[in-house]
N, C-alpha and C. Protein backbone atom coordinates (compact mmCIF):
# COMPACT_ATOMS: atom_id res chain seq x y z
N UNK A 1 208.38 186.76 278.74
CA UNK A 1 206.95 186.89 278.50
C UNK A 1 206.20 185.80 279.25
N UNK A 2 205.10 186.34 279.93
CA UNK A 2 204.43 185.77 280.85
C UNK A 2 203.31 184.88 279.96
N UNK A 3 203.20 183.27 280.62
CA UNK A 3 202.34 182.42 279.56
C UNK A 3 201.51 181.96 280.10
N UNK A 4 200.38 181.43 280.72
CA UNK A 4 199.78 180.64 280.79
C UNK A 4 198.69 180.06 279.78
N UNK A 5 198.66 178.67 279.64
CA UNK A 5 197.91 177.87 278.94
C UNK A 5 197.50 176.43 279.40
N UNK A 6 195.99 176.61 279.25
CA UNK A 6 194.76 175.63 279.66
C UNK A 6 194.90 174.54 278.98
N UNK A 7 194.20 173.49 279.07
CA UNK A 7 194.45 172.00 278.55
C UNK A 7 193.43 171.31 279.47
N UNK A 8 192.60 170.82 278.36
CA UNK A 8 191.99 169.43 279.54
C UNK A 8 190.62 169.90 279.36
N UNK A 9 190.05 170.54 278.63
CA UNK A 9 188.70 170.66 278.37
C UNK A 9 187.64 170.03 277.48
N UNK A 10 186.56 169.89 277.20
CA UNK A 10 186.03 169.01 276.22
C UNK A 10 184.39 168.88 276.87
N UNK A 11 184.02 168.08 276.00
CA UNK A 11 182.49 167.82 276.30
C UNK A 11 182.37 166.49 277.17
N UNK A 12 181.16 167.15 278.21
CA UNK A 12 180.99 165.54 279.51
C UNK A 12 179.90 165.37 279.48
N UNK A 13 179.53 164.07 280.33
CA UNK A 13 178.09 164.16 280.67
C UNK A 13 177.49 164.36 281.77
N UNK A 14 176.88 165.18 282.46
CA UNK A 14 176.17 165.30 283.65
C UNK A 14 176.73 163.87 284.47
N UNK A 15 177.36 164.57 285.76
CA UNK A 15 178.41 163.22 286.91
C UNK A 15 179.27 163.38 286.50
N UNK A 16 180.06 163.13 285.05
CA UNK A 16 181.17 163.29 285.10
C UNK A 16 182.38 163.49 285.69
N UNK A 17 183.52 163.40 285.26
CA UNK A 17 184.83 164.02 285.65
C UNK A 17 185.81 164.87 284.28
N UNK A 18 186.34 165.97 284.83
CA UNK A 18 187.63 166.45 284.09
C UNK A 18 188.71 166.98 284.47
N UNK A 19 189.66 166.83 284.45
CA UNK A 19 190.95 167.47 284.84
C UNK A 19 191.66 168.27 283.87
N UNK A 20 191.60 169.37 284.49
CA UNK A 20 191.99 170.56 283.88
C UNK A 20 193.64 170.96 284.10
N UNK A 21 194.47 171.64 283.15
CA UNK A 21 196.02 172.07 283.97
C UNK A 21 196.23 172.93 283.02
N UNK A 22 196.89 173.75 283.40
CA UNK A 22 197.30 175.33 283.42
C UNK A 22 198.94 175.27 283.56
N UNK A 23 199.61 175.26 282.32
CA UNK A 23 201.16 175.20 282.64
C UNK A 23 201.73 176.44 282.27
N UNK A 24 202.12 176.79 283.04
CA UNK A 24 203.00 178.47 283.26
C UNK A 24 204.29 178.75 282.92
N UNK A 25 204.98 179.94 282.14
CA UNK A 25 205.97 179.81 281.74
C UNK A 25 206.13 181.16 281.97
N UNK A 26 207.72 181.65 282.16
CA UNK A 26 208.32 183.40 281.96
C UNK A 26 207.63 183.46 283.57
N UNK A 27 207.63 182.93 284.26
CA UNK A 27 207.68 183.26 285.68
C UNK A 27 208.11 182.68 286.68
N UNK A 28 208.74 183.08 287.97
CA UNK A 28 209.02 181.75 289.27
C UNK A 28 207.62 181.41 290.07
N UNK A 29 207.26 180.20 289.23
CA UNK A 29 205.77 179.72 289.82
C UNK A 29 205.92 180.07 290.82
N UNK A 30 206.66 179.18 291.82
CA UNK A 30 206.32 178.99 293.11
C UNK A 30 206.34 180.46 294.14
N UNK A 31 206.46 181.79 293.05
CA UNK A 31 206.31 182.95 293.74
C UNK A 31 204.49 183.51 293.38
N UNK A 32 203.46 182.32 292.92
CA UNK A 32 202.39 183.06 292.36
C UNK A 32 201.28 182.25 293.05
N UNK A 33 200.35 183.22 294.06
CA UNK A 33 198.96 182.33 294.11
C UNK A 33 198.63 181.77 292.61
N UNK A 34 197.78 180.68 292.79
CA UNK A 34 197.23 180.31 291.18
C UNK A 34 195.28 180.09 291.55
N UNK A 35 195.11 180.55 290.54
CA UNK A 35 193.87 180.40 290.81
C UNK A 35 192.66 180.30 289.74
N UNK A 36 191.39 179.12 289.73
CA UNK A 36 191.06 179.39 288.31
C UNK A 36 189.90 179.58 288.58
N UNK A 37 189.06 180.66 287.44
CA UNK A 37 187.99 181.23 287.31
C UNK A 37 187.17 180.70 286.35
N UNK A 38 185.84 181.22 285.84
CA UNK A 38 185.06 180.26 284.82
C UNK A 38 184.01 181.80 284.50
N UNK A 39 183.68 181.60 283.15
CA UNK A 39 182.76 183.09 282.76
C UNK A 39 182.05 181.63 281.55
N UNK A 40 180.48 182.12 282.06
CA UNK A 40 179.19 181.25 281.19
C UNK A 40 178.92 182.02 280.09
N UNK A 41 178.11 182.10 279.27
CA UNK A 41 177.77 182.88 278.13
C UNK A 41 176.65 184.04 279.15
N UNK A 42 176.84 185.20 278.74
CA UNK A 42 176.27 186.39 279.29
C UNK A 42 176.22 186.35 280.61
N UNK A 43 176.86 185.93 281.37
CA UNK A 43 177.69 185.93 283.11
C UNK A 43 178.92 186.53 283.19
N UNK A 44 178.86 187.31 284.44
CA UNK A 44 180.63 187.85 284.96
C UNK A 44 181.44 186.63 285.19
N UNK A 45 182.57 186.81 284.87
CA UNK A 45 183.70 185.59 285.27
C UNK A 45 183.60 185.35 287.23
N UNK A 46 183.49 184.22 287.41
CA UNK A 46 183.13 184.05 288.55
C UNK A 46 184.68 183.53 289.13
N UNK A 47 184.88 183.35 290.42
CA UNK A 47 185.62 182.70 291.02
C UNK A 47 185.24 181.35 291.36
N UNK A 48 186.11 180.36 290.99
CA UNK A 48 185.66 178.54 291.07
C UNK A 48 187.09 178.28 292.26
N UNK A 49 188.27 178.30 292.17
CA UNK A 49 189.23 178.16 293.24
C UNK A 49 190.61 178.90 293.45
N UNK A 50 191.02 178.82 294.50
CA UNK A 50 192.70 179.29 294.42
C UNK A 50 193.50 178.25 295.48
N UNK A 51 194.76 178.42 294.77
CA UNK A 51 195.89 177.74 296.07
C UNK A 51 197.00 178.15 296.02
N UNK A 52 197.43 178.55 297.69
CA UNK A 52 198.42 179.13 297.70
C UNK A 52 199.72 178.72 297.28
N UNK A 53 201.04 179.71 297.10
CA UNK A 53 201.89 179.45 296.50
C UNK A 53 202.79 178.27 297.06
N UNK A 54 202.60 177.56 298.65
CA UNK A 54 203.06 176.40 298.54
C UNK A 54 201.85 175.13 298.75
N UNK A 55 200.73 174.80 298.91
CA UNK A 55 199.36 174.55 298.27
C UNK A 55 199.29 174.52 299.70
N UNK A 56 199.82 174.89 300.99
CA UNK A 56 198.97 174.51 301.64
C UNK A 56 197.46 175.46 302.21
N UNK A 57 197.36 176.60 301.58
CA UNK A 57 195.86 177.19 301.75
C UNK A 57 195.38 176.97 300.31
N UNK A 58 194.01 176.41 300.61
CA UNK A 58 192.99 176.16 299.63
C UNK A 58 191.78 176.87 299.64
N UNK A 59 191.18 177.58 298.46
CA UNK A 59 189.59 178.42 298.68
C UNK A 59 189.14 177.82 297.34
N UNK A 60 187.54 177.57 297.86
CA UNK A 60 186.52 177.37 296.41
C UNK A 60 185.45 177.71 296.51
N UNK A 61 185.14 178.25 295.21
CA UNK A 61 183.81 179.03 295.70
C UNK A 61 182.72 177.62 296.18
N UNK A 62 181.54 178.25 296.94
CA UNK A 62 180.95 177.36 297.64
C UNK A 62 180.31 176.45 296.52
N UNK A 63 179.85 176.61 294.89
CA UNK A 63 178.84 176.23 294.02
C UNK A 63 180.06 175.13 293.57
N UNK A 64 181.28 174.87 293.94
CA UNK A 64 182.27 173.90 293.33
C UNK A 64 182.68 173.18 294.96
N UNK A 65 182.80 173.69 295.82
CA UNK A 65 183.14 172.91 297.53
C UNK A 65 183.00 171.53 297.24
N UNK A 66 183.60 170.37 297.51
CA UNK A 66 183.99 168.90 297.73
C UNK A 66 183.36 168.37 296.73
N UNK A 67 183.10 169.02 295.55
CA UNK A 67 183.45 168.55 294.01
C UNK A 67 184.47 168.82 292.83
N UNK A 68 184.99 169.82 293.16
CA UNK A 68 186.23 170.22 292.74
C UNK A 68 187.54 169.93 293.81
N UNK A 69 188.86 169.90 293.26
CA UNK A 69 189.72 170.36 293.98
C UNK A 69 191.46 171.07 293.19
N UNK A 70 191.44 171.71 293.74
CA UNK A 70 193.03 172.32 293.07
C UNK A 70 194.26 171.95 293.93
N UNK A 71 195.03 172.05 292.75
CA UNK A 71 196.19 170.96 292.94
C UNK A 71 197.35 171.88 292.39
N UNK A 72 198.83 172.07 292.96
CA UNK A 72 199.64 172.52 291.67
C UNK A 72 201.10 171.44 292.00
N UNK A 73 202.21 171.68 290.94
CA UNK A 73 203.21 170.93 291.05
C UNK A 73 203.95 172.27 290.83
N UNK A 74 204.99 172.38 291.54
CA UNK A 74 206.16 173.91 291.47
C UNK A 74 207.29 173.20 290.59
N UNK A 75 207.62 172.04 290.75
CA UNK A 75 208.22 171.57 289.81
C UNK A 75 208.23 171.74 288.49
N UNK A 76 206.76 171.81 287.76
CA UNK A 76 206.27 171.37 286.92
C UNK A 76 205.60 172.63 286.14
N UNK A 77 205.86 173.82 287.23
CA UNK A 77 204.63 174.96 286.88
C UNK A 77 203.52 175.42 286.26
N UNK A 78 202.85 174.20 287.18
CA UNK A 78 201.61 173.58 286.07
C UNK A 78 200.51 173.38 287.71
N UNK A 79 199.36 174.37 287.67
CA UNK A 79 198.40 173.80 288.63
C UNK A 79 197.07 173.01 288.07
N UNK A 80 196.23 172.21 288.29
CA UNK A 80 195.50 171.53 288.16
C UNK A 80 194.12 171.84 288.46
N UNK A 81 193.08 171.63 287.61
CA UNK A 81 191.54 171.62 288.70
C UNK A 81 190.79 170.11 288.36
N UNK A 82 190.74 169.29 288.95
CA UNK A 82 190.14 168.46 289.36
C UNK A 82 188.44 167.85 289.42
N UNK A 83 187.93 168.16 288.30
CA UNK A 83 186.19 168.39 288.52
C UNK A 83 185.31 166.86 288.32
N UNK A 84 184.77 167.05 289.47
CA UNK A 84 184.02 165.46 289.67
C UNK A 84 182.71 166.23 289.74
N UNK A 85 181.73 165.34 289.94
CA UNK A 85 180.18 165.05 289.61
C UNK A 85 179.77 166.70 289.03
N UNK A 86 180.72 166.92 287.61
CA UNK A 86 180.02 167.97 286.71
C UNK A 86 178.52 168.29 286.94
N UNK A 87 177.81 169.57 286.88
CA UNK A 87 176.37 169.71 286.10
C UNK A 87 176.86 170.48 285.21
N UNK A 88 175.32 170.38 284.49
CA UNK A 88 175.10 171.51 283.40
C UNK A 88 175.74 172.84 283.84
N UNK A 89 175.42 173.23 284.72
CA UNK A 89 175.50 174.68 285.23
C UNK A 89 177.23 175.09 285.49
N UNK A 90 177.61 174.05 285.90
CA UNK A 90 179.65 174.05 285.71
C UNK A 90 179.65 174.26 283.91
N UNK A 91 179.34 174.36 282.93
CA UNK A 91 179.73 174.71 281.76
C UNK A 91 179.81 176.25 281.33
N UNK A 92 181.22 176.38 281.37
CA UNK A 92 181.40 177.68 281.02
C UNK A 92 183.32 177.03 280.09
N UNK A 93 184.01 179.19 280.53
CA UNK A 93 185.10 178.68 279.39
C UNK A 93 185.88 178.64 280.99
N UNK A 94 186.93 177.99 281.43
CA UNK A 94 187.67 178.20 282.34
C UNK A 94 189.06 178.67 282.16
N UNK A 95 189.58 179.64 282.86
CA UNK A 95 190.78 180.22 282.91
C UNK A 95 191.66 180.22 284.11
N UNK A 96 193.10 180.13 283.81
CA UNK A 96 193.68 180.14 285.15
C UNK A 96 194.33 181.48 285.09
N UNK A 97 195.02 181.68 286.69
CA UNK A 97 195.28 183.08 286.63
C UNK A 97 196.51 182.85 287.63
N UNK A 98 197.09 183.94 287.44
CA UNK A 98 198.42 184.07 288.27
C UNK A 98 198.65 185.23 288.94
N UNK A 99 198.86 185.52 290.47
CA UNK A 99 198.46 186.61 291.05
C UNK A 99 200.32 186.46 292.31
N UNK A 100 201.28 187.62 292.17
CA UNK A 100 202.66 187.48 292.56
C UNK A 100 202.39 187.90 294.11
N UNK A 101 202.29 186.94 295.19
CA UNK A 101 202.42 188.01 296.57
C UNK A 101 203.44 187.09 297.26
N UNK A 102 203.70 187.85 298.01
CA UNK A 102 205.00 187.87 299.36
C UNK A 102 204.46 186.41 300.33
N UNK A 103 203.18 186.84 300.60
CA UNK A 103 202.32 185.83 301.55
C UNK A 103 202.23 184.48 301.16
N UNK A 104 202.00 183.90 301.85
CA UNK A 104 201.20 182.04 301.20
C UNK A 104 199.87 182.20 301.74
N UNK A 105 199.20 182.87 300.96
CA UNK A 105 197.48 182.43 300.89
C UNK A 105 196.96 182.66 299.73
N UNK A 106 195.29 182.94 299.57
CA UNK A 106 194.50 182.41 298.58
C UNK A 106 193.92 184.16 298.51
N UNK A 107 193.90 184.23 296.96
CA UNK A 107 192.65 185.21 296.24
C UNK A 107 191.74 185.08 295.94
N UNK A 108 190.34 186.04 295.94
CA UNK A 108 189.71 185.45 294.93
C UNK A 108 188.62 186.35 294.25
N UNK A 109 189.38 187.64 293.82
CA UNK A 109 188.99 188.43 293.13
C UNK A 109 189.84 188.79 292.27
N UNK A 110 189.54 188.93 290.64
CA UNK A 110 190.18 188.84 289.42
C UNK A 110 190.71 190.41 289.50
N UNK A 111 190.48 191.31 290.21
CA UNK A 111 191.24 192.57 289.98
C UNK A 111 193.01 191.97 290.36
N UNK A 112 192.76 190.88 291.80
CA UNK A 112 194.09 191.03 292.18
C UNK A 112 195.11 190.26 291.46
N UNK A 113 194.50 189.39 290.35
CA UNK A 113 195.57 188.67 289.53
C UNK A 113 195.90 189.29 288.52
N UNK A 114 197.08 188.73 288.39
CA UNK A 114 198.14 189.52 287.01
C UNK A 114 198.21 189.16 285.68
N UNK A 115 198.31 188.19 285.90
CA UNK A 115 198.28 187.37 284.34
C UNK A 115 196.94 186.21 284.26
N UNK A 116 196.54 185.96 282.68
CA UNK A 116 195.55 185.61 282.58
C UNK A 116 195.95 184.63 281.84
N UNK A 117 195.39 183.14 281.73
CA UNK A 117 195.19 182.23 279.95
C UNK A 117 193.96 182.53 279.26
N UNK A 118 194.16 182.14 278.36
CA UNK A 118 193.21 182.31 277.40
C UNK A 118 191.81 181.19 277.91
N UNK A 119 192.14 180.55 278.39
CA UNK A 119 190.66 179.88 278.73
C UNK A 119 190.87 178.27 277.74
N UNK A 120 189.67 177.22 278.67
CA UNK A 120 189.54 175.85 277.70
C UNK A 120 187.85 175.92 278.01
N UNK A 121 187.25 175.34 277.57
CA UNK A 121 186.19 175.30 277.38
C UNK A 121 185.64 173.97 278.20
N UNK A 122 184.58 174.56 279.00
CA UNK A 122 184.06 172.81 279.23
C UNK A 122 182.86 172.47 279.23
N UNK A 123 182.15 171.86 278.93
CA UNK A 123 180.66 171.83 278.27
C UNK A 123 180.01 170.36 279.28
N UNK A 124 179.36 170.83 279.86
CA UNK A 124 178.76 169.43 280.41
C UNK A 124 176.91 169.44 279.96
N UNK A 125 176.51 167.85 279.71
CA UNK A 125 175.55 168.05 279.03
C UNK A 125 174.60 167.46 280.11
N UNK A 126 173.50 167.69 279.78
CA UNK A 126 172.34 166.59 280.77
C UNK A 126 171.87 165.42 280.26
């Protein structure tokens, strides 16, 4: 049985930092793009980043670009998101996702991933 579960969420203050991780279980990580998404209250789940299954391709959506960054350990089957100078507007629930391809590159539409976590929450205030 396929697992993923979030960790690392909580309340910030506008600038902030949080580090987020997503540790995966019932699968061979290092066979899965990873990638994490974020849905606000009455918003579609958006795309925030992905990295490929050996990290070296990276995508983020442009509203997170050189304030975020994603990270994973195959060791550890656990990928990371990285969030520096938070706003308000980064507060949503965040989820990671796991998507199985042949290739080493990046997704970043939620039809093409397979498995989902349940989400952590991250609240940044002004």
């Amino acid at each position: 049985q396929v697992q993923l579960v979030e960790s690392g969420g909580g309340l910030v203050q506008a600038g902030g930092s949080l580090r987020l991780s997503c540790a995966a279980s019932g699968l061979t990580f290092s066979n899965y793009i990873m990638g994490w998404f974020r849905q606000a209250p009455g918003k579609e789940r958006e795309f925030v980043a992905a990295i490929s299954r050996s990290a070296l391709n990276r995508n983020y959506a442009n509203s997170v670009k050189n304030r975020f960054t994603i990270t994973r350990d195959n060791a550890k089957n656990t990928v990371y998101l990285q969030m520096n100078s938070l706003k308000p507007e980064d507060t949503a629930v965040y989820s990671c996702a796991a998507a199985r391809r042949v290739y080493d590159d990046v997704v970043r539409t939620t039809s093409e991933y397979d498995y989902w976590g349940q989400g952590t929450q991250v609240t940044v205030s002004s």
